[in-house]
Structure formats: C-alpha cells, structure tokens
C-alpha atoms as a PDB file:
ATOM      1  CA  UNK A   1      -0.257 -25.845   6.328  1.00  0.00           C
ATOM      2  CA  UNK A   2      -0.177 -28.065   9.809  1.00  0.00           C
ATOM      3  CA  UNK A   3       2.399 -26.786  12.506  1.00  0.00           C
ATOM      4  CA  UNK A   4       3.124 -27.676  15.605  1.00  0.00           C
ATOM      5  CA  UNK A   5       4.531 -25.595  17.984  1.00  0.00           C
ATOM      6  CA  UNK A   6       4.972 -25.399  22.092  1.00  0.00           C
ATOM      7  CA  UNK A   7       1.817 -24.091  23.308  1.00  0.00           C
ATOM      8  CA  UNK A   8       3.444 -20.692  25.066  1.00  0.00           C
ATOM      9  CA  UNK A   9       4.627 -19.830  21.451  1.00  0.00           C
ATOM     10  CA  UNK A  10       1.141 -19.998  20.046  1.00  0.00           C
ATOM     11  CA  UNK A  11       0.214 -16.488  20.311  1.00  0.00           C
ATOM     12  CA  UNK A  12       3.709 -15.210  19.051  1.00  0.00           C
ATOM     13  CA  UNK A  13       3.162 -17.535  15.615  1.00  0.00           C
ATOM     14  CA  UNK A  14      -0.086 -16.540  15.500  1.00  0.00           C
ATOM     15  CA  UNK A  15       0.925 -12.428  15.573  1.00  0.00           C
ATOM     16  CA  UNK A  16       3.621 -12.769  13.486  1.00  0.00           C
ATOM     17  CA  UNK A  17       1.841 -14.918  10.732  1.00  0.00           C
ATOM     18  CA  UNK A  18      -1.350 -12.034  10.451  1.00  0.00           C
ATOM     19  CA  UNK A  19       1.608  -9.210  10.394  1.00  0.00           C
ATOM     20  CA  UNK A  20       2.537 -11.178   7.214  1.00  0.00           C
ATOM     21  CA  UNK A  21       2.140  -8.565   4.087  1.00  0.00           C
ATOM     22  CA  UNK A  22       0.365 -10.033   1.144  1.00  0.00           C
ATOM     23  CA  UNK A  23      -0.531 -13.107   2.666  1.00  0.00           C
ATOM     24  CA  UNK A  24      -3.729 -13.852   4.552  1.00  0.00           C
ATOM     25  CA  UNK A  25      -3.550 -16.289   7.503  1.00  0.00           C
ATOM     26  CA  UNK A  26      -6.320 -18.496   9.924  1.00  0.00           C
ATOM     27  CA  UNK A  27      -4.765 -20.133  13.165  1.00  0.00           C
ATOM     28  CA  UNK A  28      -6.407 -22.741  14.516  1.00  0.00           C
ATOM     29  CA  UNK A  29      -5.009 -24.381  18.059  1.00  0.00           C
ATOM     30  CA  UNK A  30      -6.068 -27.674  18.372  1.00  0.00           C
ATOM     31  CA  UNK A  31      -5.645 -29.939  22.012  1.00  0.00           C
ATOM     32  CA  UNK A  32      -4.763 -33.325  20.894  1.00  0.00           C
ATOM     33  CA  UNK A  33      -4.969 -34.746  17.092  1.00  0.00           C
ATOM     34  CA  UNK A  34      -4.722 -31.795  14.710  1.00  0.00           C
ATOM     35  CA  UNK A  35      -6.460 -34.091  12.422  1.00  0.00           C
ATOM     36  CA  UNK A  36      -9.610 -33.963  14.199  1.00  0.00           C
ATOM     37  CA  UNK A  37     -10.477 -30.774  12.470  1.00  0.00           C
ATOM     38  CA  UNK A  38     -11.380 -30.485   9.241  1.00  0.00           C
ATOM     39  CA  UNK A  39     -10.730 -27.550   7.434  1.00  0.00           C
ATOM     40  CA  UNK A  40     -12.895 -26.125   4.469  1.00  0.00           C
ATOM     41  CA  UNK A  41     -11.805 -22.182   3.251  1.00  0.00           C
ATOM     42  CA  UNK A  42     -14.899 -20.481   2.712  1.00  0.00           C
ATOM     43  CA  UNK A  43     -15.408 -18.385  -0.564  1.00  0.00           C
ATOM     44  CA  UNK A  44     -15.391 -14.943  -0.021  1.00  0.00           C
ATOM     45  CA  UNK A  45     -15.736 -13.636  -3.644  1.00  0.00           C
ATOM     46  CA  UNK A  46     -17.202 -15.293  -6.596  1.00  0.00           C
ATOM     47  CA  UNK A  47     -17.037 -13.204  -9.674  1.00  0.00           C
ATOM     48  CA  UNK A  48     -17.223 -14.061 -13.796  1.00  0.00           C
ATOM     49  CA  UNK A  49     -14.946 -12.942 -16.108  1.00  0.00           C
ATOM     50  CA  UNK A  50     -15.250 -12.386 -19.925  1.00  0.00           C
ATOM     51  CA  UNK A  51     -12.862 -10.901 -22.360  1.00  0.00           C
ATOM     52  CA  UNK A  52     -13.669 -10.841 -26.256  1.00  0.00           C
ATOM     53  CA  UNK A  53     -11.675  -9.305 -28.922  1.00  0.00           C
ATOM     54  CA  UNK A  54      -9.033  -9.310 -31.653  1.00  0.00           C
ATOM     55  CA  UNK A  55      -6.744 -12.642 -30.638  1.00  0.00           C
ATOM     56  CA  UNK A  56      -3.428 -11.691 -29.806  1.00  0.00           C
ATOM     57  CA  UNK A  57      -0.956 -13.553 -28.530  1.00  0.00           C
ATOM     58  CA  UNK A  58      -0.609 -13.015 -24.523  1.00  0.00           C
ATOM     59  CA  UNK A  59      -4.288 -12.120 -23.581  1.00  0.00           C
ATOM     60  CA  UNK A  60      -4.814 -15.105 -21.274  1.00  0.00           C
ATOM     61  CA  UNK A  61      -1.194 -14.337 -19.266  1.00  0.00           C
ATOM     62  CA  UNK A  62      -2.655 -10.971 -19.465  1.00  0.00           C
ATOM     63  CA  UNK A  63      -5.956 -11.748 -17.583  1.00  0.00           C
ATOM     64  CA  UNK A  64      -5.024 -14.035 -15.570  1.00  0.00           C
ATOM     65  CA  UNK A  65      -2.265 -12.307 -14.206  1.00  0.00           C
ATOM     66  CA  UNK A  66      -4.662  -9.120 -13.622  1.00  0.00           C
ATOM     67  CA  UNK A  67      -6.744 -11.381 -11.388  1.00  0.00           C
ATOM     68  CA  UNK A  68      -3.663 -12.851  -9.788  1.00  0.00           C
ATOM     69  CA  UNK A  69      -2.146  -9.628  -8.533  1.00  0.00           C
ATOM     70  CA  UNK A  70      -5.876  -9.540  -6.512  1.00  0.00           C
ATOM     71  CA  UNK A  71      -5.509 -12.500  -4.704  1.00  0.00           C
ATOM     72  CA  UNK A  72      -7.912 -14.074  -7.357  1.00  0.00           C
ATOM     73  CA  UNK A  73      -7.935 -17.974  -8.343  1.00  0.00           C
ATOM     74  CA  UNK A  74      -9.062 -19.164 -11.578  1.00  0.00           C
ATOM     75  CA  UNK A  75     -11.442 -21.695 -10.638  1.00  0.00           C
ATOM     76  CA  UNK A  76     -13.085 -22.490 -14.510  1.00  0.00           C
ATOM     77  CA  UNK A  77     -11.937 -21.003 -17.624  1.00  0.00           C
ATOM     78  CA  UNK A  78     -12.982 -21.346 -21.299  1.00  0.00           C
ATOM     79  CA  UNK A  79     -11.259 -19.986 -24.230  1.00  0.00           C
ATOM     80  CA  UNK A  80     -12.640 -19.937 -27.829  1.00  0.00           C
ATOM     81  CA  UNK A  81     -11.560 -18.813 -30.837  1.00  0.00           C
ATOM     82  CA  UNK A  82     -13.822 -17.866 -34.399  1.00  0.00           C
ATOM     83  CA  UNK A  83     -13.315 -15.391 -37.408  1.00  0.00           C
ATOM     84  CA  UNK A  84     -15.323 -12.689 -37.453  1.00  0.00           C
ATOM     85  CA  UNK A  85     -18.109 -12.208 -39.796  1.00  0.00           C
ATOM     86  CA  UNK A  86     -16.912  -8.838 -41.775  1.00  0.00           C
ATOM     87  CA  UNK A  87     -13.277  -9.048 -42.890  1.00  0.00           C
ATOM     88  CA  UNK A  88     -11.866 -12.360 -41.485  1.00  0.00           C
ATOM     89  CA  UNK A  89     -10.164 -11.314 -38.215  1.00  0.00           C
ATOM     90  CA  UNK A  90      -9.540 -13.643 -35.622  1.00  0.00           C
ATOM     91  CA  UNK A  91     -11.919 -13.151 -32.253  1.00  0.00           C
ATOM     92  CA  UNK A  92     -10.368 -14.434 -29.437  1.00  0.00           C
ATOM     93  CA  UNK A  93     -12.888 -15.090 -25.948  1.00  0.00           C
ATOM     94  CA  UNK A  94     -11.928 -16.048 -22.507  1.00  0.00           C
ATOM     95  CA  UNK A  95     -14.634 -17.006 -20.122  1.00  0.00           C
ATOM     96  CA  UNK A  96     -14.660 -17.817 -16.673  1.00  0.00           C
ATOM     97  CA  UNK A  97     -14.751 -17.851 -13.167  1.00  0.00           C
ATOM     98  CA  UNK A  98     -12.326 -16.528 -10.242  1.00  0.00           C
ATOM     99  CA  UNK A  99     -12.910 -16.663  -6.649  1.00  0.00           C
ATOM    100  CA  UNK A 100     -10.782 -15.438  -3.345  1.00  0.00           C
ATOM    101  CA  UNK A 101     -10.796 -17.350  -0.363  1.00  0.00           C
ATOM    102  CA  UNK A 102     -12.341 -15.606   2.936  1.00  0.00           C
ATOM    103  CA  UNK A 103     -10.985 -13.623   4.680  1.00  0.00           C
ATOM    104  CA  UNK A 104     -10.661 -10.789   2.149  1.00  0.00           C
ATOM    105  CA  UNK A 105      -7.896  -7.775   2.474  1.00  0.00           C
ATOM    106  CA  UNK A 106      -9.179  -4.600   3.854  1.00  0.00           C
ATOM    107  CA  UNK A 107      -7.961  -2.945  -0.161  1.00  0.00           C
ATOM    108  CA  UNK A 108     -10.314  -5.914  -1.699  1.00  0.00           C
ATOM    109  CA  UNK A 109     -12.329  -3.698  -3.753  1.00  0.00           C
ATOM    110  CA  UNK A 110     -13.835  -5.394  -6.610  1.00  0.00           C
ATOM    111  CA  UNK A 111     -15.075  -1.968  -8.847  1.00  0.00           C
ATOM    112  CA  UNK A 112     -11.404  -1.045  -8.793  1.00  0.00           C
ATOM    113  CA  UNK A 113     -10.331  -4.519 -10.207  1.00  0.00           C
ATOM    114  CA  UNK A 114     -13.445  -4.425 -12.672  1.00  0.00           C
ATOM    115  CA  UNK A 115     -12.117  -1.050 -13.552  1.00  0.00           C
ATOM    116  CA  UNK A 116      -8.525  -2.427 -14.102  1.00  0.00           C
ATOM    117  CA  UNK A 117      -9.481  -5.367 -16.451  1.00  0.00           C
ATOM    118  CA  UNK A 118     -11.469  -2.888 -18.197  1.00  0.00           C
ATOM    119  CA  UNK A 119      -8.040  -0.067 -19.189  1.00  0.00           C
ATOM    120  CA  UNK A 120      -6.597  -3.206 -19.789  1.00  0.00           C
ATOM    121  CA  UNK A 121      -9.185  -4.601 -22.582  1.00  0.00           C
ATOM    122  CA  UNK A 122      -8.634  -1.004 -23.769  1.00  0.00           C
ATOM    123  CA  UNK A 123      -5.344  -1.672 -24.532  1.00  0.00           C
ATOM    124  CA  UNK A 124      -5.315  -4.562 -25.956  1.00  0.00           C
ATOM    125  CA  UNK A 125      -8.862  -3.770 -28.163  1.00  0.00           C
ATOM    126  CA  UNK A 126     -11.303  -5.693 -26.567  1.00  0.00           C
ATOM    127  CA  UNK A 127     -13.809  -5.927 -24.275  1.00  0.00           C
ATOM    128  CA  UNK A 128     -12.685  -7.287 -20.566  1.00  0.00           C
ATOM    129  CA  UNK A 129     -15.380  -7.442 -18.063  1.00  0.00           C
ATOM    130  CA  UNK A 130     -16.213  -8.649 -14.293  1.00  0.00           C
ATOM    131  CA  UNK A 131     -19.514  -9.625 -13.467  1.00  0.00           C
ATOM    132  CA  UNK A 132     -19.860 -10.108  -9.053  1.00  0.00           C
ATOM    133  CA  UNK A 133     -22.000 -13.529  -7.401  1.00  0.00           C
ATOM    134  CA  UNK A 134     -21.456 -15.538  -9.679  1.00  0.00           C
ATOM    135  CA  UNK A 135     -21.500 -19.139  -8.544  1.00  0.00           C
ATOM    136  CA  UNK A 136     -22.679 -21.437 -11.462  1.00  0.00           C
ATOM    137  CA  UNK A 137     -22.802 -21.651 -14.916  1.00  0.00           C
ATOM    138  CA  UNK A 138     -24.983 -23.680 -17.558  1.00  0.00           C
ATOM    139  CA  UNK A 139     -23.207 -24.514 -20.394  1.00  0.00           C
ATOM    140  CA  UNK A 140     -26.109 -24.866 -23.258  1.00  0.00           C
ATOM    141  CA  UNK A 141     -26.256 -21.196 -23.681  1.00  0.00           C
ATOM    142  CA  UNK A 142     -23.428 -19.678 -21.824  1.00  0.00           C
ATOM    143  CA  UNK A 143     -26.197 -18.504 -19.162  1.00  0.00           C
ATOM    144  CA  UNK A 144     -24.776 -18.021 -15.295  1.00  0.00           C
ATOM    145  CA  UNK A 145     -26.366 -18.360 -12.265  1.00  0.00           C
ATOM    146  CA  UNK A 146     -26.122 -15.175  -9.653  1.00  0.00           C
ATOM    147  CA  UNK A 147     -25.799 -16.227  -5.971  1.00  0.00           C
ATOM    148  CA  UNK A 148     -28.642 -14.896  -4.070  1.00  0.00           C
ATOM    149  CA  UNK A 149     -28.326 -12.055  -1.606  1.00  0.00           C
END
C-alpha cells in the first residue's frame, strides 16, 4: 500500500503500523516520486505440502486454512483424486506449495506448524505433511527441487 503523509508524521505511522498485531509491516520514505522505487517482498519461507488419504469432503478448507492461520500463501496447489487398489475407497491428494513473505514473526516456527498439519491428518485419516526449502517442482514424476543452503 502507497501513503503519503507529512514528513514529521513519518516516524509516528511508521511505530504505530509495526505495533500492529498480526500484521507485518515495511516503511519505506521516499523524497520525491514514490514510484521511483520498486518494491519486490522477498520470500522468507518456502515449504511443500502433501496430504493423502480417504477423500472427504472439507480437506482442502481444512489445509489451507491450517496454513492460513500461519501467515502462509498458497502459491501452487494440485489436487487428485483415484480409488484405491484393495476395496474401492476414494484417495483424495493435495499437493503443493506455500510460502510467507519476509519478514517472518518472532512465533514463526515451522516444526510446530508441521506438527499441527500432522494431528490434523490424524483426524481426518490421512497423512498431512510439510517438507521446508522447497522452491521448484518437476512435474514428470512429482520430484521437487530443495533450495540450497
């Protein structure tokens, strides 16, 4: 978002914006065309997600809004469905990426998300996981890049 604002109320906008709760904010003051600087958010967290399992109806509100509530954007997602081999049951799989824009909250802690998605694949019977650095994927074979190091 662009604002303008007298340049003795900078610093006041500027503290009240970062004392914001739940919201992360980046000032930038600018002398002249506020246009002139180009703004590209940085990714901060990068991170592939995978749920498979018995379909039911709600899993991908379910997810997603797991990885909402974390500040998390969906950036790809893929969702198939197939029967099962033995007995017929409808598989349901969700596959894709979610990333958070820097800066990241001091209570970003991505084990404790991983460990959410995971009680929450419990129940619901199936398997919900979170795989960190992940920054491409290749199609073909459902094979994923890591970032390096």
């Amino acid at each position: 978002m662009l604002v303008s604002v007298p340049s003795d109320k900078s610093k006041s906008l500027q503290v009240s914006l970062q004392n914001l709760s739940g919201m992360n904010t980046h000032c930038i003051e600018t002398d002249g065309d506020p246009n002139a600087i180009k703004v590209r958010p940085s990714i901060a967290y990068s991170g592939r997600f995978v749920l498979e399992g018995a379909d039911d109806p709600g899993l991908v509100h379910k997810v997603t809004s797991a990885l909402a509530k974390h500040n998390l954007s969906i950036d790809t997602m893929e969702t198939a469905d197939e029967i099962a081999p033995h007995g017929g049951t409808q598989l349901f799989k969700i596959d894709g990426i979610c990333t958070a824009i820097a800066p990241l909250p001091k209570s970003f802690d991505s084990d404790e998300i991983r460990e959410e998605l995971s009680e929450l694949g419990n129940s619901l019977n199936c398997d919900i996981t979170l795989e960190d650095n992940v920054t491409k994927k290749k199609r073909d074979n459902w094979i994923w890049t890591e970032e390096a190091a």
